[in-house]
PDB file of N, CA and C in Angstrom:
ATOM      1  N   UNK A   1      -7.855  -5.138 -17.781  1.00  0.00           N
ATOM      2  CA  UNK A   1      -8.716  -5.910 -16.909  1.00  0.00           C
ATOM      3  C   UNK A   1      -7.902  -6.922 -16.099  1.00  0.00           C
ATOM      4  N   UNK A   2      -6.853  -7.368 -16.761  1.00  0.00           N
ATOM      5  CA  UNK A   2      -5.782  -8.564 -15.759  1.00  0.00           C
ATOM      6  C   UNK A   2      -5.400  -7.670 -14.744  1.00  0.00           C
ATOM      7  N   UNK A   3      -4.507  -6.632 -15.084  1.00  0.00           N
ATOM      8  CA  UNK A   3      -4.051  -5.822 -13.823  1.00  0.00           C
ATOM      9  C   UNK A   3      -5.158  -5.666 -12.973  1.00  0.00           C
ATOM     10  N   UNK A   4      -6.247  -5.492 -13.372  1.00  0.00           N
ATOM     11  CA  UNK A   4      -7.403  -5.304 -12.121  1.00  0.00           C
ATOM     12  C   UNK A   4      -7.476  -6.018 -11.261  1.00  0.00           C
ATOM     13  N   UNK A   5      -7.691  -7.304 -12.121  1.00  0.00           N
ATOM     14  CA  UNK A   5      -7.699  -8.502 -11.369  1.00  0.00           C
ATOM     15  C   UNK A   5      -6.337  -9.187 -10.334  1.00  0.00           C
ATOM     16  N   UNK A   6      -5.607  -8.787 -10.777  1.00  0.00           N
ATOM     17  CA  UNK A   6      -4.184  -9.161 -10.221  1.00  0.00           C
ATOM     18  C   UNK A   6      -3.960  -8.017  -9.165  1.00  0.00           C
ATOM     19  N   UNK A   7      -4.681  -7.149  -9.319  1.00  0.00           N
ATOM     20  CA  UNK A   7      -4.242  -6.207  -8.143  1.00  0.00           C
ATOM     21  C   UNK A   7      -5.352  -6.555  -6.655  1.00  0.00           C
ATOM     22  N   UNK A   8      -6.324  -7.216  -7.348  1.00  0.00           N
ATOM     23  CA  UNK A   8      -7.697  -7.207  -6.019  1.00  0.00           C
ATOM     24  C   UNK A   8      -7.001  -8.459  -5.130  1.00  0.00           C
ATOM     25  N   UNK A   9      -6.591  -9.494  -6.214  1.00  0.00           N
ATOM     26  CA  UNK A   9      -5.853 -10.934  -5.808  1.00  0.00           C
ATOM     27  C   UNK A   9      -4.578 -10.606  -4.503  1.00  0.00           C
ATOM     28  N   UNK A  10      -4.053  -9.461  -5.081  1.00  0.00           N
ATOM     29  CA  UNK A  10      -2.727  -9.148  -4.294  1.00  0.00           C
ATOM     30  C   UNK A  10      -3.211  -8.504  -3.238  1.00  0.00           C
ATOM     31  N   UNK A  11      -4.065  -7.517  -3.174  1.00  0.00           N
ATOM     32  CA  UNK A  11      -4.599  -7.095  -1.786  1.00  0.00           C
ATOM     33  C   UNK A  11      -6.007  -7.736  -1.092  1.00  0.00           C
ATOM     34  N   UNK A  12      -6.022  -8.915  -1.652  1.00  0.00           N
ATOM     35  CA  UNK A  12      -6.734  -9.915  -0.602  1.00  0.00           C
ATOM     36  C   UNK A  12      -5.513 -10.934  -0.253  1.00  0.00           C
ATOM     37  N   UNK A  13      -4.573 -11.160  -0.712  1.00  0.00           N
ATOM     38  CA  UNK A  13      -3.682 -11.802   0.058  1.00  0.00           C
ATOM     39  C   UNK A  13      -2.853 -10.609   0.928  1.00  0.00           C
ATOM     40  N   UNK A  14      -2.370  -9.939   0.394  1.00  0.00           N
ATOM     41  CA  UNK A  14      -1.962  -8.908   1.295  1.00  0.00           C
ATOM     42  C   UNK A  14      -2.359  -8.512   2.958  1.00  0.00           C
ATOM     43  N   UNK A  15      -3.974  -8.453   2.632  1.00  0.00           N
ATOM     44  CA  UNK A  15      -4.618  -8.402   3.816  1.00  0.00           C
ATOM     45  C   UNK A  15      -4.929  -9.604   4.848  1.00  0.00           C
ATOM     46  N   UNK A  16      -4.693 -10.889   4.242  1.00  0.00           N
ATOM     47  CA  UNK A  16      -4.739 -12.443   5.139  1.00  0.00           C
ATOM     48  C   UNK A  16      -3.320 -12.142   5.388  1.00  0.00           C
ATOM     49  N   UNK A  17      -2.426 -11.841   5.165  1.00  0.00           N
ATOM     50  CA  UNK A  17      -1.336 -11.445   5.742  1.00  0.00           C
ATOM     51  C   UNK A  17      -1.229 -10.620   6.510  1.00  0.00           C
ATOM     52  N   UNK A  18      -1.954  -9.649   6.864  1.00  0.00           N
ATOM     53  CA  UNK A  18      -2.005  -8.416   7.808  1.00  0.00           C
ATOM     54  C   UNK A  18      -2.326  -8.898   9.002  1.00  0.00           C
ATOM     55  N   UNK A  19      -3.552  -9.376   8.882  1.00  0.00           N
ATOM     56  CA  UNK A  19      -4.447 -10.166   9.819  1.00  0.00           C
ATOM     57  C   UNK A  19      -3.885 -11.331  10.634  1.00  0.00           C
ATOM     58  N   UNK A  20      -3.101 -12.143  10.245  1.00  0.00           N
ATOM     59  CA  UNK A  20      -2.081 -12.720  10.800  1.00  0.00           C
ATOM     60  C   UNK A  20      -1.384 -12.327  11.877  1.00  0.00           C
ATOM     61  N   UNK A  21      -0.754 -11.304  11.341  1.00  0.00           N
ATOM     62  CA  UNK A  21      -0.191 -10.417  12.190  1.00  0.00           C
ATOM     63  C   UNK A  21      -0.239  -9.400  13.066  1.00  0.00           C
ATOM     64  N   UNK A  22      -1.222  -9.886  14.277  1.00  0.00           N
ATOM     65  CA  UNK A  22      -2.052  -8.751  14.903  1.00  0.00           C
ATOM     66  C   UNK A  22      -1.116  -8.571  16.205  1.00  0.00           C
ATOM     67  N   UNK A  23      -0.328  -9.012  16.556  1.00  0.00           N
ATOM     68  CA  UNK A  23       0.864  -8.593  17.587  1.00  0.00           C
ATOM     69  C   UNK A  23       1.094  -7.178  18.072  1.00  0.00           C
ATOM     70  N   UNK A  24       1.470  -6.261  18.744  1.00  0.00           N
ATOM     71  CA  UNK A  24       1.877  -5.000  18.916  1.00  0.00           C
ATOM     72  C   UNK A  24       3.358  -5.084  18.894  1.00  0.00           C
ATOM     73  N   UNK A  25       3.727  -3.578  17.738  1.00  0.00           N
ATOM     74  CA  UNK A  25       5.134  -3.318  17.610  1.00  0.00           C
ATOM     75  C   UNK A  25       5.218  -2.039  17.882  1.00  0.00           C
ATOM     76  N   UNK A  26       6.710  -1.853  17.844  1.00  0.00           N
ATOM     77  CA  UNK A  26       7.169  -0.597  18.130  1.00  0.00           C
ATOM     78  C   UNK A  26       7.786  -0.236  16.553  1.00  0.00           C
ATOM     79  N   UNK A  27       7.239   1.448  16.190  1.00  0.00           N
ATOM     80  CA  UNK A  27       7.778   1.543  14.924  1.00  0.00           C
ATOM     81  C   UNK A  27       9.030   3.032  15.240  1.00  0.00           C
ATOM     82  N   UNK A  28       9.517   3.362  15.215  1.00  0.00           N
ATOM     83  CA  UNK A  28      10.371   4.288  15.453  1.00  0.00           C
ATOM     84  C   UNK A  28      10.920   4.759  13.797  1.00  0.00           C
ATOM     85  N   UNK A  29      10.532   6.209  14.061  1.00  0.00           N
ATOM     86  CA  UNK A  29      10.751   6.794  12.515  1.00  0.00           C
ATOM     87  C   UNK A  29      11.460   8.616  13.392  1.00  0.00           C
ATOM     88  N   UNK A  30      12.159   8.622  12.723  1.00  0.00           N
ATOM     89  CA  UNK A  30      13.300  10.069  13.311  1.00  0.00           C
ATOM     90  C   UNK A  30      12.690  10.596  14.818  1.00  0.00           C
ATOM     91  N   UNK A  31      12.238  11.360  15.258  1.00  0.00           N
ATOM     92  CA  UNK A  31      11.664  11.171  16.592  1.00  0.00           C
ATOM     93  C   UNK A  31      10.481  10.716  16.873  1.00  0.00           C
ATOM     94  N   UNK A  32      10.239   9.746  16.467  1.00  0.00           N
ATOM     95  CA  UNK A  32       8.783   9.496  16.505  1.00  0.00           C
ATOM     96  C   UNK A  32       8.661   8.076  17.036  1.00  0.00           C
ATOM     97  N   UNK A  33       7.690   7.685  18.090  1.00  0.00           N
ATOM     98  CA  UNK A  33       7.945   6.038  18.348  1.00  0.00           C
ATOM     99  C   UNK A  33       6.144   6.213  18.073  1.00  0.00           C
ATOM    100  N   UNK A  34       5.798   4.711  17.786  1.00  0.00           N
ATOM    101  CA  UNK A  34       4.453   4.633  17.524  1.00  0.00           C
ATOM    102  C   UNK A  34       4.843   3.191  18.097  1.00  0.00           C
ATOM    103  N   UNK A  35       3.217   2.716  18.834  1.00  0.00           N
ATOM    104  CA  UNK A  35       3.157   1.294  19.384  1.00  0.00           C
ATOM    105  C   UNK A  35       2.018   1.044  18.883  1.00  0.00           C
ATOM    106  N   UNK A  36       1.816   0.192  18.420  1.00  0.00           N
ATOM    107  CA  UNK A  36       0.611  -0.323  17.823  1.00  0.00           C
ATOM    108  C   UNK A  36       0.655  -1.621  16.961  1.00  0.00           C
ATOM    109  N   UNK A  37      -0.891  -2.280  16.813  1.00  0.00           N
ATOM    110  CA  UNK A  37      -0.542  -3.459  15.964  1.00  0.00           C
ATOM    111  C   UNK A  37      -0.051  -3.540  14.722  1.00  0.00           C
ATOM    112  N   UNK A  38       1.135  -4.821  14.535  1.00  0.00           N
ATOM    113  CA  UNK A  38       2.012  -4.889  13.481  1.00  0.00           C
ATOM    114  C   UNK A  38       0.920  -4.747  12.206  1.00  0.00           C
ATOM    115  N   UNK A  39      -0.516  -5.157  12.210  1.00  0.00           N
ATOM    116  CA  UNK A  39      -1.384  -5.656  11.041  1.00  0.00           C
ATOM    117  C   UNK A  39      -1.646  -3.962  10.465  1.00  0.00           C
ATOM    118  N   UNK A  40      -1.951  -3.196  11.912  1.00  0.00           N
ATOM    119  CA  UNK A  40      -2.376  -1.835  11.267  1.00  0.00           C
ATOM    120  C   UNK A  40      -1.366  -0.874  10.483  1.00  0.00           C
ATOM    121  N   UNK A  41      -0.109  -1.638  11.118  1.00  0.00           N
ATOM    122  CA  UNK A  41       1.301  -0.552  10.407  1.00  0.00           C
ATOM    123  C   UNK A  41       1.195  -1.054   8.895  1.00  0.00           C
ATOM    124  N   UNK A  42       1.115  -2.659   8.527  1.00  0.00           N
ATOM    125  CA  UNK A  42       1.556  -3.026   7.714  1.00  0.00           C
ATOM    126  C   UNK A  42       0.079  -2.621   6.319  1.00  0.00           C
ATOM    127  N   UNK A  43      -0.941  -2.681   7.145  1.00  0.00           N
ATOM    128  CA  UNK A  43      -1.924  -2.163   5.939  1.00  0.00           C
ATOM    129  C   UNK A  43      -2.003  -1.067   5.569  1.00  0.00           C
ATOM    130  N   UNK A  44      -1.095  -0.017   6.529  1.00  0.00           N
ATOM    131  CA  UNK A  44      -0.685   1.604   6.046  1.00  0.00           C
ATOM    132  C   UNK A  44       0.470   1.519   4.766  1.00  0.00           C
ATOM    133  N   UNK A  45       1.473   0.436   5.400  1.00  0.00           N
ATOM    134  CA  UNK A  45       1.965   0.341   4.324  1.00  0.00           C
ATOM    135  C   UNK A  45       2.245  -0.105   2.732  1.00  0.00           C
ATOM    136  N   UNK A  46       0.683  -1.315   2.599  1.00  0.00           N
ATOM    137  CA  UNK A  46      -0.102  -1.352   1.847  1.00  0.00           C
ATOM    138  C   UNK A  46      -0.426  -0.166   1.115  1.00  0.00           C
ATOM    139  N   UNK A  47      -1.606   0.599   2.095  1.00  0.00           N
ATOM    140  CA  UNK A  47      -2.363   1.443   1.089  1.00  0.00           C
ATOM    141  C   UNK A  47      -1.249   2.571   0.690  1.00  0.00           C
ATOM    142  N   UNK A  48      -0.162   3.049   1.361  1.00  0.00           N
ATOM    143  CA  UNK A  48       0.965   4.096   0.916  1.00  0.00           C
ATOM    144  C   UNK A  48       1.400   3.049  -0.546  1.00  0.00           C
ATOM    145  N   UNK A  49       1.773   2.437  -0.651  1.00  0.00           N
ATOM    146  CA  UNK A  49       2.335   1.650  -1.842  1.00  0.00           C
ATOM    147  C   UNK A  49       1.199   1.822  -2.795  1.00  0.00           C
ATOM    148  N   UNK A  50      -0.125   1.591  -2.667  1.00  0.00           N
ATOM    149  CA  UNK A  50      -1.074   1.561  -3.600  1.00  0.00           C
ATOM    150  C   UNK A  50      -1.389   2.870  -4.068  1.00  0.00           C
ATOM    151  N   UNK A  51      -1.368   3.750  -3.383  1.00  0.00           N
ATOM    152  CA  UNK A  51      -1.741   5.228  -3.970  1.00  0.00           C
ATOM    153  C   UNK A  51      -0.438   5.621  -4.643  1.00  0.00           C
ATOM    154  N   UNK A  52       0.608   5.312  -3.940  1.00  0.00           N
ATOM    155  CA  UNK A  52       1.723   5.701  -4.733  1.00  0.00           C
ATOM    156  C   UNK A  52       2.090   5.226  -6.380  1.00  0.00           C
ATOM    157  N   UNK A  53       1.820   4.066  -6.173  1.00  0.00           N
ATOM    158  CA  UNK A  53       1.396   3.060  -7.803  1.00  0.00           C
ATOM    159  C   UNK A  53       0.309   4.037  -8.301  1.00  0.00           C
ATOM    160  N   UNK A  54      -0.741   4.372  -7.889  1.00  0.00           N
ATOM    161  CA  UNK A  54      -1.908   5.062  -8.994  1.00  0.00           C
ATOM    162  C   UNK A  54      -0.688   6.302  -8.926  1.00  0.00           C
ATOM    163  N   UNK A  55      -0.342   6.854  -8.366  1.00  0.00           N
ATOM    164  CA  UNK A  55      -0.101   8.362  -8.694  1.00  0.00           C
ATOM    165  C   UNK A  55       0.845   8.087  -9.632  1.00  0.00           C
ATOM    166  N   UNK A  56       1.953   7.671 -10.059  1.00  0.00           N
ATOM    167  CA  UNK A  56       2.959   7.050 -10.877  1.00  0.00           C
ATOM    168  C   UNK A  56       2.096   6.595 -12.198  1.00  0.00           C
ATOM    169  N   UNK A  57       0.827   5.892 -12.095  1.00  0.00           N
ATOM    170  CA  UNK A  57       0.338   5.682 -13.378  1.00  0.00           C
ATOM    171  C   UNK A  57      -0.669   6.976 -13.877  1.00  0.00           C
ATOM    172  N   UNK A  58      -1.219   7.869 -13.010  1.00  0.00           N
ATOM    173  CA  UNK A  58      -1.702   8.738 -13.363  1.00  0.00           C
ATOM    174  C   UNK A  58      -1.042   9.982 -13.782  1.00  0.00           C
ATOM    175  N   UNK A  59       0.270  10.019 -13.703  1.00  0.00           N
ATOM    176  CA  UNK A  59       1.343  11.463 -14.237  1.00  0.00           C
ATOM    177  C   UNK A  59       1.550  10.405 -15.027  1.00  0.00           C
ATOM    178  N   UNK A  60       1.976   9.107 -15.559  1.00  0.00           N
ATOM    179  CA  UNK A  60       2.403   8.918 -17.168  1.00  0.00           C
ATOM    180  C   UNK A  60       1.356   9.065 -17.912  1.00  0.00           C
ATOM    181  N   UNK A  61      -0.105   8.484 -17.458  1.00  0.00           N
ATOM    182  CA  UNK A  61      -1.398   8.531 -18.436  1.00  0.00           C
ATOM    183  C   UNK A  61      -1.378  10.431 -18.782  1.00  0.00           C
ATOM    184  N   UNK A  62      -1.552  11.009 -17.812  1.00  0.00           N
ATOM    185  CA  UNK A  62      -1.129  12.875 -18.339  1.00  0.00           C
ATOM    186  C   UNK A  62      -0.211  12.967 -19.308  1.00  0.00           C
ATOM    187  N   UNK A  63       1.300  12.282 -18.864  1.00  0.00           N
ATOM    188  CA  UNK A  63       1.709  13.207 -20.058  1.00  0.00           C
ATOM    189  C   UNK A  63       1.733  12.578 -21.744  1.00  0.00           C
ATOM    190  N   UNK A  64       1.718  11.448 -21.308  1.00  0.00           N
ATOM    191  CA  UNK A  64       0.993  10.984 -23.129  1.00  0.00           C
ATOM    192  C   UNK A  64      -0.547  11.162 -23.291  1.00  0.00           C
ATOM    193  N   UNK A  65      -1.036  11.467 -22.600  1.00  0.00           N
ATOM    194  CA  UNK A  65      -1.939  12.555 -23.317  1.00  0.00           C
ATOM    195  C   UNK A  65      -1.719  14.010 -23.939  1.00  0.00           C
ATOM    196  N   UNK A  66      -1.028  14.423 -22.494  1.00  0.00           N
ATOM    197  CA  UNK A  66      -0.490  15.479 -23.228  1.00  0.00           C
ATOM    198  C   UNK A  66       0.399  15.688 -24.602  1.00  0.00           C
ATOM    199  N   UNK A  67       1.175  14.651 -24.877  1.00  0.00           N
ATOM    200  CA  UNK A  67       2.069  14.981 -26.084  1.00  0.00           C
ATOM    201  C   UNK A  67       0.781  14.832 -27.341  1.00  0.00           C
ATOM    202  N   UNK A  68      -0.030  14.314 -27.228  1.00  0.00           N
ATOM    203  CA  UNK A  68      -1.266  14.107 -28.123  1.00  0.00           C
ATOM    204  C   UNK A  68      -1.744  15.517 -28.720  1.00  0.00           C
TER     205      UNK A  68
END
């Protein structure tokens, strides 16, 4: 239940931080240029970090189940 809580805490500050930052950037990734606001890149890179955290806790919760 703390991690719950510590995770809602972190992505409501996370997001007053996004919001802040509503500027337009340039993101350049191997041929790729994207222009758009810094707030929308940075809450992609939010939610990529957050699914990536569940997926990381959901293959360890599998395999100690599995050894069960």
């Amino acid at each position: 239940m703390f991690r719950f809580i510590l995770g809602i805490a972190f992505g409501i500050l996370a997001l007053i931080f996004v919001f802040q930052n509503m500027e337009n950037t340039n993101v350049t990734f191997l041929a790729w240029t994207i222009t758009t606001s810094r707030a929308v890149i940075l809450f992609i890179i939010l939610a990529a970090g957050f699914i990536v955290g569940w997926a990381v806790g959901s293959i360890g919760r599998w395999k100690r189940r599995a050894k069960r």
